[in-house]
C-alpha atoms as a PDB file:
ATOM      1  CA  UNK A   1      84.488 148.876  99.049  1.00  0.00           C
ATOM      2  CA  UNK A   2      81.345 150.190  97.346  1.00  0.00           C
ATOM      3  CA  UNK A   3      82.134 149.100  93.925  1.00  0.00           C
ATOM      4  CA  UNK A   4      82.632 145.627  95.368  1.00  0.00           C
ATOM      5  CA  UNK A   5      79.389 145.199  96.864  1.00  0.00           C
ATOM      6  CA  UNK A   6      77.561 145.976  93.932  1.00  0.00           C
ATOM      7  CA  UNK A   7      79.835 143.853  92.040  1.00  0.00           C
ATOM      8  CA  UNK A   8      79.194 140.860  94.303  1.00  0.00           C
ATOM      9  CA  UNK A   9      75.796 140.334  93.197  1.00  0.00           C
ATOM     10  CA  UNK A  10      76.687 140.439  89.482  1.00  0.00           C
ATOM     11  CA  UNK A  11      79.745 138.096  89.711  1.00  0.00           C
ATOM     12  CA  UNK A  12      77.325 135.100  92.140  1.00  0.00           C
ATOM     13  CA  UNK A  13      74.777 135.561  89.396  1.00  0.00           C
ATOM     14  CA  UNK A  14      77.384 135.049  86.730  1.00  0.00           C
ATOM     15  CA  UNK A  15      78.722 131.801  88.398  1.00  0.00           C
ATOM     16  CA  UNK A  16      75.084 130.346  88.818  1.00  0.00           C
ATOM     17  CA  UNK A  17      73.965 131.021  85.186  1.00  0.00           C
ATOM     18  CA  UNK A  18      77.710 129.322  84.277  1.00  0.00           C
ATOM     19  CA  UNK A  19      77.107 126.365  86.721  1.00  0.00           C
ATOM     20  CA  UNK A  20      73.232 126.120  85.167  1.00  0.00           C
ATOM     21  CA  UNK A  21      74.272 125.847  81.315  1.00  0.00           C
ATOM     22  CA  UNK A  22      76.699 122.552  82.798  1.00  0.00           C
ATOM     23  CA  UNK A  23      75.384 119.409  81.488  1.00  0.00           C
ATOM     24  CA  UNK A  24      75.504 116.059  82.942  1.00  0.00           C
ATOM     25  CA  UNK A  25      74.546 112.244  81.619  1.00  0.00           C
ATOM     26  CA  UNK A  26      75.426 109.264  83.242  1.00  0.00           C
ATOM     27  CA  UNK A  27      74.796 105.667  81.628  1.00  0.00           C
ATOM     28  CA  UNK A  28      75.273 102.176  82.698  1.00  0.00           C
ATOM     29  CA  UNK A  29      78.372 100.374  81.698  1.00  0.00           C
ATOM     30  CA  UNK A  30      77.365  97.052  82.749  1.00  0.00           C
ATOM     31  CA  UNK A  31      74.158  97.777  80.455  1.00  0.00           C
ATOM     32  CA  UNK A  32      76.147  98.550  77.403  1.00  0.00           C
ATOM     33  CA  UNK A  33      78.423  96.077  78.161  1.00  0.00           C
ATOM     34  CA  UNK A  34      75.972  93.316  77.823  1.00  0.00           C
ATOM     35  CA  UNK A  35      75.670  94.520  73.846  1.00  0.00           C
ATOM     36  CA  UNK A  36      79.205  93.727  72.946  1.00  0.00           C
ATOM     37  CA  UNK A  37      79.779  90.427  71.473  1.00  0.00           C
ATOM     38  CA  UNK A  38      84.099  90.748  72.092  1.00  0.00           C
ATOM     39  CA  UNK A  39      83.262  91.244  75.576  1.00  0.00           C
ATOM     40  CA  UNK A  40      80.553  88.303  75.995  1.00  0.00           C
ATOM     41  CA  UNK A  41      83.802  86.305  73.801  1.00  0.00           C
ATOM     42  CA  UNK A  42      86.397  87.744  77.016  1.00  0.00           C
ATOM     43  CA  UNK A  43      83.697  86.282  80.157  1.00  0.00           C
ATOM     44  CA  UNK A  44      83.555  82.944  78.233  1.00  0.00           C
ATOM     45  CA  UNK A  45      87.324  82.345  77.696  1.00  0.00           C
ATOM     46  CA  UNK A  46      87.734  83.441  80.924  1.00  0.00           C
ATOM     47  CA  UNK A  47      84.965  81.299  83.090  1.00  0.00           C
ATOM     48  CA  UNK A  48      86.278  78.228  80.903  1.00  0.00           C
ATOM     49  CA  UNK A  49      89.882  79.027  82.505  1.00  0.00           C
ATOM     50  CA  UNK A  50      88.641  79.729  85.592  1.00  0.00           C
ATOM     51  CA  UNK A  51      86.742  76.220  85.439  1.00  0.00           C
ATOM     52  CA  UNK A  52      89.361  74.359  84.309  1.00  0.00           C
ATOM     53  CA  UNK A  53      91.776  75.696  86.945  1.00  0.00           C
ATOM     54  CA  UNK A  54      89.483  75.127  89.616  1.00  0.00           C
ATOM     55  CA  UNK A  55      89.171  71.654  88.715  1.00  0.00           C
ATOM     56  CA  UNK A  56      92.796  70.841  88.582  1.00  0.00           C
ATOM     57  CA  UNK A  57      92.987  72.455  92.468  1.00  0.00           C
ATOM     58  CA  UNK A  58      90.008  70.693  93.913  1.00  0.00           C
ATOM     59  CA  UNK A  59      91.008  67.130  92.312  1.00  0.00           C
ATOM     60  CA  UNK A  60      94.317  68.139  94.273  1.00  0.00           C
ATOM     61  CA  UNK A  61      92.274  69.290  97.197  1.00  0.00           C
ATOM     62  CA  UNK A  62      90.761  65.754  97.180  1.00  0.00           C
ATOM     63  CA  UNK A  63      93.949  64.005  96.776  1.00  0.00           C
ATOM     64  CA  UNK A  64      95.077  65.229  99.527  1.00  0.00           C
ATOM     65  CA  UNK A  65      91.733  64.082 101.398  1.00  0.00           C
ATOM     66  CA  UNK A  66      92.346  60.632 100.209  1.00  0.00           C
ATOM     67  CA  UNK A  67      95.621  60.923 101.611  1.00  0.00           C
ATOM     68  CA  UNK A  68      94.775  61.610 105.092  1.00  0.00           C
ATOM     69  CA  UNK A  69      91.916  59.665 105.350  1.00  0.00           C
ATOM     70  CA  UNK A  70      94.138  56.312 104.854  1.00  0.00           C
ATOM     71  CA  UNK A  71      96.870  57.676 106.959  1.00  0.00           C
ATOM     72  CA  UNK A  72      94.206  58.076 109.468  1.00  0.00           C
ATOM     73  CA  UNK A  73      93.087  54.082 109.224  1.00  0.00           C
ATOM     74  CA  UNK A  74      96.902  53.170 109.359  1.00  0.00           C
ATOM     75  CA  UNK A  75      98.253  55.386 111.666  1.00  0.00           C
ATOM     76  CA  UNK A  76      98.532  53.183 114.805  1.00  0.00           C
ATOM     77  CA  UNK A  77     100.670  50.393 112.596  1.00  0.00           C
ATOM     78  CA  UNK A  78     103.025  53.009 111.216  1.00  0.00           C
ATOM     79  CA  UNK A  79     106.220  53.959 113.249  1.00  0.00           C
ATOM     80  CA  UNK A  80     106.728  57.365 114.178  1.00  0.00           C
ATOM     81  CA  UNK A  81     109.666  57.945 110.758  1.00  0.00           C
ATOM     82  CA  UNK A  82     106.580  56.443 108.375  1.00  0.00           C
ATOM     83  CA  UNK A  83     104.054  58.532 110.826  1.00  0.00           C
ATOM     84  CA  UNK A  84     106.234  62.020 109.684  1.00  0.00           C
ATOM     85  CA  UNK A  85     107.246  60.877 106.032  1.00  0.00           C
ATOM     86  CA  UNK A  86     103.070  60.797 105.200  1.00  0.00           C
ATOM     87  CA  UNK A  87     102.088  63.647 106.750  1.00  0.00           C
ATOM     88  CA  UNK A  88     104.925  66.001 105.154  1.00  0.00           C
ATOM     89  CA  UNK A  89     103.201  64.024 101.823  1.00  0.00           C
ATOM     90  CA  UNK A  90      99.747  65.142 102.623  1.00  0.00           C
ATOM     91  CA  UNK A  91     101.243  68.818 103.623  1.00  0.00           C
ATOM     92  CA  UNK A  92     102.784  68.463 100.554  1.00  0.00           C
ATOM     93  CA  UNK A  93      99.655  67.851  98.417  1.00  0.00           C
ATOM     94  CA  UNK A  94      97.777  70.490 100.152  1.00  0.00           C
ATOM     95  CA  UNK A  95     100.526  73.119  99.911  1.00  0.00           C
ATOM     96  CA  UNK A  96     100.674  72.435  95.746  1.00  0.00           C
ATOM     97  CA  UNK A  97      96.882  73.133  95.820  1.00  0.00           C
ATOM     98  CA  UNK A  98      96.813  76.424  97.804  1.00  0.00           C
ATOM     99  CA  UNK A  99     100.140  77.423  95.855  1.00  0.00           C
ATOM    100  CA  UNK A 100      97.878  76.822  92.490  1.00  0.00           C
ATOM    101  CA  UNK A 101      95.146  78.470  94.100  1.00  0.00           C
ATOM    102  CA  UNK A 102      97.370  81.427  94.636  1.00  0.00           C
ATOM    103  CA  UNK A 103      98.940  81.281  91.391  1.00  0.00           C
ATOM    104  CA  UNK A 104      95.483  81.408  89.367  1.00  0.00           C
ATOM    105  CA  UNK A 105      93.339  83.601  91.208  1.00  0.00           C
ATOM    106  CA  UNK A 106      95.655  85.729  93.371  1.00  0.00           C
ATOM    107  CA  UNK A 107      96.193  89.742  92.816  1.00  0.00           C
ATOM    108  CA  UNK A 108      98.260  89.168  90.645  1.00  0.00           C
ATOM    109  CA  UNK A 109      97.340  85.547  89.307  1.00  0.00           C
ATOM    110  CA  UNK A 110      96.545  84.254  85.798  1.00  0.00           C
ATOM    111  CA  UNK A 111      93.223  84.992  85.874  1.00  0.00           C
ATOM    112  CA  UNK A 112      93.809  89.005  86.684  1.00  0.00           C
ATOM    113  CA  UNK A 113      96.200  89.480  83.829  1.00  0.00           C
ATOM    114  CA  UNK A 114      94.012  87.247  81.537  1.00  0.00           C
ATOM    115  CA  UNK A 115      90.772  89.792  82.102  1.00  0.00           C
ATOM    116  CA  UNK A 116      93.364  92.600  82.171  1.00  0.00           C
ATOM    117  CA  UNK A 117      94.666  91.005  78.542  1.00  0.00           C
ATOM    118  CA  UNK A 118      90.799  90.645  77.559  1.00  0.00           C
ATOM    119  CA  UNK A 119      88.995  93.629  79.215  1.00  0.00           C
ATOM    120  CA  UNK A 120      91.392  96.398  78.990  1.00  0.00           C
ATOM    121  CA  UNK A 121      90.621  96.997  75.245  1.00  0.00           C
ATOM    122  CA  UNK A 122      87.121  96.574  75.300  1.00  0.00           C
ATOM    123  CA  UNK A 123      86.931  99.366  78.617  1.00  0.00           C
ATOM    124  CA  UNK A 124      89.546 101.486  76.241  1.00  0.00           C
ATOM    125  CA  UNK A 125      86.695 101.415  73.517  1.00  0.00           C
ATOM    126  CA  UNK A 126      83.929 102.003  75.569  1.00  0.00           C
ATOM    127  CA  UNK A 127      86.325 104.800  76.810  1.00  0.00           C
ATOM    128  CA  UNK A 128      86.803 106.974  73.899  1.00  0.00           C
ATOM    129  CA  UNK A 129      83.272 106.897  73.116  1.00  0.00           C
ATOM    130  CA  UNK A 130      82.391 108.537  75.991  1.00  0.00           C
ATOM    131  CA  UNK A 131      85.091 110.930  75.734  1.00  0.00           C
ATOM    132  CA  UNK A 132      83.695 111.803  72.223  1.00  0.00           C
ATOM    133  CA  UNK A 133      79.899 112.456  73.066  1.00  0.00           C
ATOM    134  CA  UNK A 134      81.441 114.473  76.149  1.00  0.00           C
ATOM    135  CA  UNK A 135      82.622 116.644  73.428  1.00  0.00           C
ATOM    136  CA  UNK A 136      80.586 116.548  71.222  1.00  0.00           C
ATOM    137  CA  UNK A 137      77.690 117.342  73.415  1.00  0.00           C
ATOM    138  CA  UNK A 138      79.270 119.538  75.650  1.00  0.00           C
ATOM    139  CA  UNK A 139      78.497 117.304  79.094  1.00  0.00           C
ATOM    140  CA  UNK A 140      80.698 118.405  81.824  1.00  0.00           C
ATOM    141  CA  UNK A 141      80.177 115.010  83.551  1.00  0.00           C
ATOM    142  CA  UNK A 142      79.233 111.518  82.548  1.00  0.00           C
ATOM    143  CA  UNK A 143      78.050 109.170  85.300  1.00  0.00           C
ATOM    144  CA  UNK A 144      78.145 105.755  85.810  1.00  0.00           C
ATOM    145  CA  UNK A 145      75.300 104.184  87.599  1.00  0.00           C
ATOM    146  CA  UNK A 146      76.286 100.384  87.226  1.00  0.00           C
ATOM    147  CA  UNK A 147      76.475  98.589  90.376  1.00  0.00           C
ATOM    148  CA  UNK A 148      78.531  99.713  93.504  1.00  0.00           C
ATOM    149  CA  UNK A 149      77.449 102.943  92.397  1.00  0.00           C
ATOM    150  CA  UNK A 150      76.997 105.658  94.630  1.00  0.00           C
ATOM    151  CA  UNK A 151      74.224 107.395  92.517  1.00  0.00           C
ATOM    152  CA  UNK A 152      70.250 107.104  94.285  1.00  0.00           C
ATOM    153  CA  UNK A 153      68.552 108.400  92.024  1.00  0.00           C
ATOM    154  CA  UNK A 154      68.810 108.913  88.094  1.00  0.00           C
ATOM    155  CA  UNK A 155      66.385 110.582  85.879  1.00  0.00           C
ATOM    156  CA  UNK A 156      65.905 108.609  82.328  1.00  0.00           C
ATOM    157  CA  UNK A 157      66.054 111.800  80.502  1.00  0.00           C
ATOM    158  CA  UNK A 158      70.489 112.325  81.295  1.00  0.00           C
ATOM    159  CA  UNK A 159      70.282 108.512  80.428  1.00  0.00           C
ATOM    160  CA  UNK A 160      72.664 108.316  77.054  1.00  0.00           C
ATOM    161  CA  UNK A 161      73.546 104.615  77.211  1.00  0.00           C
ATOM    162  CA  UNK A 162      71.744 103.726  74.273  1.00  0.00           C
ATOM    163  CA  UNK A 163      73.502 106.366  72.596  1.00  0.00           C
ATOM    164  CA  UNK A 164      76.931 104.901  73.703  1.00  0.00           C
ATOM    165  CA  UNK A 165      75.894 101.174  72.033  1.00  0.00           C
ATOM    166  CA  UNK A 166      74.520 102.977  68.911  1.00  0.00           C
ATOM    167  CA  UNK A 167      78.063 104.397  68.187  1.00  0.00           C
ATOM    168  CA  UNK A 168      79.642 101.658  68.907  1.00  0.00           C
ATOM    169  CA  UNK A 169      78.033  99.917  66.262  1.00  0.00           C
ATOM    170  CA  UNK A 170      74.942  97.776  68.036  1.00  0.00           C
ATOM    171  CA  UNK A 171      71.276  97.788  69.081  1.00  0.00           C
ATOM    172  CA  UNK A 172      70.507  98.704  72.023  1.00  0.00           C
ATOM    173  CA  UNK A 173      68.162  95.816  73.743  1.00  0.00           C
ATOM    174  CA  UNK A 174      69.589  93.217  71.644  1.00  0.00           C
ATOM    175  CA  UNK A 175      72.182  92.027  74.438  1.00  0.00           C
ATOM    176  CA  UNK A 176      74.492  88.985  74.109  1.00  0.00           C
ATOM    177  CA  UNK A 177      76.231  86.471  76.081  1.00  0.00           C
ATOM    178  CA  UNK A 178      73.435  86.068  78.977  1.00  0.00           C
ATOM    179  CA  UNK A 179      74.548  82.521  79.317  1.00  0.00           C
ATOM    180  CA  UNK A 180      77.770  81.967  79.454  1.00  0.00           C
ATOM    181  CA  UNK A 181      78.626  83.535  82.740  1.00  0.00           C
ATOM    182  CA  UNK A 182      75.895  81.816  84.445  1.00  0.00           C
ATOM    183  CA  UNK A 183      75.970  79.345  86.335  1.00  0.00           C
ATOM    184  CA  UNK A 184      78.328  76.286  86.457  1.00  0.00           C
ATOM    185  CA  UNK A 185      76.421  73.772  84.901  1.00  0.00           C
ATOM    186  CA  UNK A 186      75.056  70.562  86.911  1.00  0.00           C
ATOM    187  CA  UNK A 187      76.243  72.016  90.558  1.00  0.00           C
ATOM    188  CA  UNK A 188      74.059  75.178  89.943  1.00  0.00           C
ATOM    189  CA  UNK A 189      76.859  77.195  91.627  1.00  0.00           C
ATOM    190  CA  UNK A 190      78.554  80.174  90.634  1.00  0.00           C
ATOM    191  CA  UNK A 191      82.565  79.979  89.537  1.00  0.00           C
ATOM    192  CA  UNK A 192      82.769  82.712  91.899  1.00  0.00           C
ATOM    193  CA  UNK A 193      81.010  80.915  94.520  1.00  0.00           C
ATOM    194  CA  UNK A 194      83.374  77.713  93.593  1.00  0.00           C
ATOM    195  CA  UNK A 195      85.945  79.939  93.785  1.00  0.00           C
ATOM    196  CA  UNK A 196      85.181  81.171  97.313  1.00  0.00           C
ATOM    197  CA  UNK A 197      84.431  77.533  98.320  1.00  0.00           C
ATOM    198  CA  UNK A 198      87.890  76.466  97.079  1.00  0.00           C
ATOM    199  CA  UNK A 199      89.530  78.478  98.897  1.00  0.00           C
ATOM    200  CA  UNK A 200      87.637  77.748 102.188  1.00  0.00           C
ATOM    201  CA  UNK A 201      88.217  73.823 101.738  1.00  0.00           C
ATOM    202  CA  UNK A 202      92.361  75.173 102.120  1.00  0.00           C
ATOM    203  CA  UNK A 203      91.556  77.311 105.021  1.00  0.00           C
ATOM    204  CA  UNK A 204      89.185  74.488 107.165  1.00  0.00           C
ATOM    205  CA  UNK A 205      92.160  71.849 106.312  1.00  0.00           C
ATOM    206  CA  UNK A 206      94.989  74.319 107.872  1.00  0.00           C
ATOM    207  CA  UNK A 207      92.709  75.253 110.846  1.00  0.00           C
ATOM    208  CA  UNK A 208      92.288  71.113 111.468  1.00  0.00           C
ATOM    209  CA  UNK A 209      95.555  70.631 111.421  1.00  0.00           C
ATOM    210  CA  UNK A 210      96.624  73.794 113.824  1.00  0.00           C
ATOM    211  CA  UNK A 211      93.660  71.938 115.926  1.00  0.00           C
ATOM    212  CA  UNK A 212      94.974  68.467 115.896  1.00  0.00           C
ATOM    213  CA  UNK A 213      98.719  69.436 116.847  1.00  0.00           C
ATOM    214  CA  UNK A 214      97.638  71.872 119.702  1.00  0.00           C
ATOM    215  CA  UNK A 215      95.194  68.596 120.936  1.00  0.00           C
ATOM    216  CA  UNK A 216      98.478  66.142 121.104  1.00  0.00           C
ATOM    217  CA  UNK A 217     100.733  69.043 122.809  1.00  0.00           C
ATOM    218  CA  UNK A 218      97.908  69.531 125.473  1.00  0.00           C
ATOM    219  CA  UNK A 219      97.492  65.897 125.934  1.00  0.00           C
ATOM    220  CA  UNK A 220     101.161  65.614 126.048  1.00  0.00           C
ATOM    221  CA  UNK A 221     101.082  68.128 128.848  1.00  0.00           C
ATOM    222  CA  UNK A 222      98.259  66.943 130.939  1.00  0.00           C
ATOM    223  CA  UNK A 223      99.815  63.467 130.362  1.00  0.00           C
ATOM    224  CA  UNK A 224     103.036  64.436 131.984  1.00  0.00           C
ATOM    225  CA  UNK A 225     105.027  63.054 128.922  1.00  0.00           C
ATOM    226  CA  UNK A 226     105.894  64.241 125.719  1.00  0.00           C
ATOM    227  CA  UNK A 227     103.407  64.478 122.811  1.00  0.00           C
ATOM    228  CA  UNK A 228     102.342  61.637 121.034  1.00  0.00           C
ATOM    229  CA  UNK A 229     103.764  61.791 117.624  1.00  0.00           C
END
């Protein structure tokens, strides 16, 4: 036992002089990011998709509108066959919209395999030159403080981000692409935010309908009768 306790001493200073000669660096992907023209190229092609495909489901949205708004004037002249043919039109309408909805910007949809087609090799790049300086400089760990981080605090010094763009061929501070995933144009709204807003209008049209056909089976309970169709 004696050897060991002298021993003990010797091997906790060994570990802490092995854990002080580690080196860390962190940097900031969405930083570097902003210096590559391919991937400014990838967020334009894909906001002009997402654009175009959110037009296409809100012009169907709105179809669908129109749709019920006449049946709505003309219900009370239709017969109860005409009353069920429209609205299993208008469900119709709505149901191609929220299945296009689904279809584009789903898990799964277009839009994640496009960025996976456009992204992946950019984040592959990026990638491989952090694997490289890791080497080549001996880090044990490099950081990323871009946002959803967990990091509080970062010291400039461990900051090698400009050290990533310079091998990768650019300047760092001359960025690209600030633009194009700004803003949608003339309704100063986000795609993401039309996005989100899409995808509401689909929800608040389901929940009115659930509404409207629990209304007529109370009413056709408190009536007495059957519901009003």
């Amino acid at each position: 036992m004696r050897p060991l306790r002298f021993l003990l001493p010797v091997l906790l200073l060994a570990c802490s002089l092995t854990a002080g000669a580690q080196k860390y660096a962190y940097v900031d992907t969405e930083y570097i990011l902003q210096h590559l023209p391919e991937y400014a190229d990838a967020q334009k092609e894909l906001n002009s998709l997402a654009s175009g495909w959110l037009d296409e489901i809100e012009e169907k949205y709105e179809a669908a509108n129109q749709l019920e708004t006449a049946y709505r004037a003309e219900r009370v002249l239709l017969t109860p066959e005409m009353r069920r043919k429209r609205e299993e039109e208008i469900a119709g309408k709505r149901t191609e919209a929220t299945d296009m909805q689904k279809a584009k910007f789903g898990v799964e949809g277009e839009l994640f395999q496009k960025r996976q087609e456009l992204i992946q090799p950019i984040q592959e790049q990026l990638f491989q030159v952090l694997k490289d300086l890791a080497g080549q400089r001996q880090y044990m760990v490099i950081f990323d403080k871009a946002k959803d981080s967990n990091m509080l605090y970062t010291n400039p010094k461990y900051d090698v981000s400009d050290r990533v763009i310079k091998e990768l061929g650019y300047t760092p501070g001359e960025t690209v692409g600030g633009d194009e995933a700004e803003d949608d144009g003339e309704k100063g709204t986000s795609l993401q935010d039309r996005m989100n807003d899409t995808l509401d209008k689909g929800k608040d049209k389901l929940n009115d309908r659930k509404e409207q056909v629990t209304n007529r089976v109370n009413s056709g309970i408190k009536g007495g009768g059957r519901p009003k169709q």
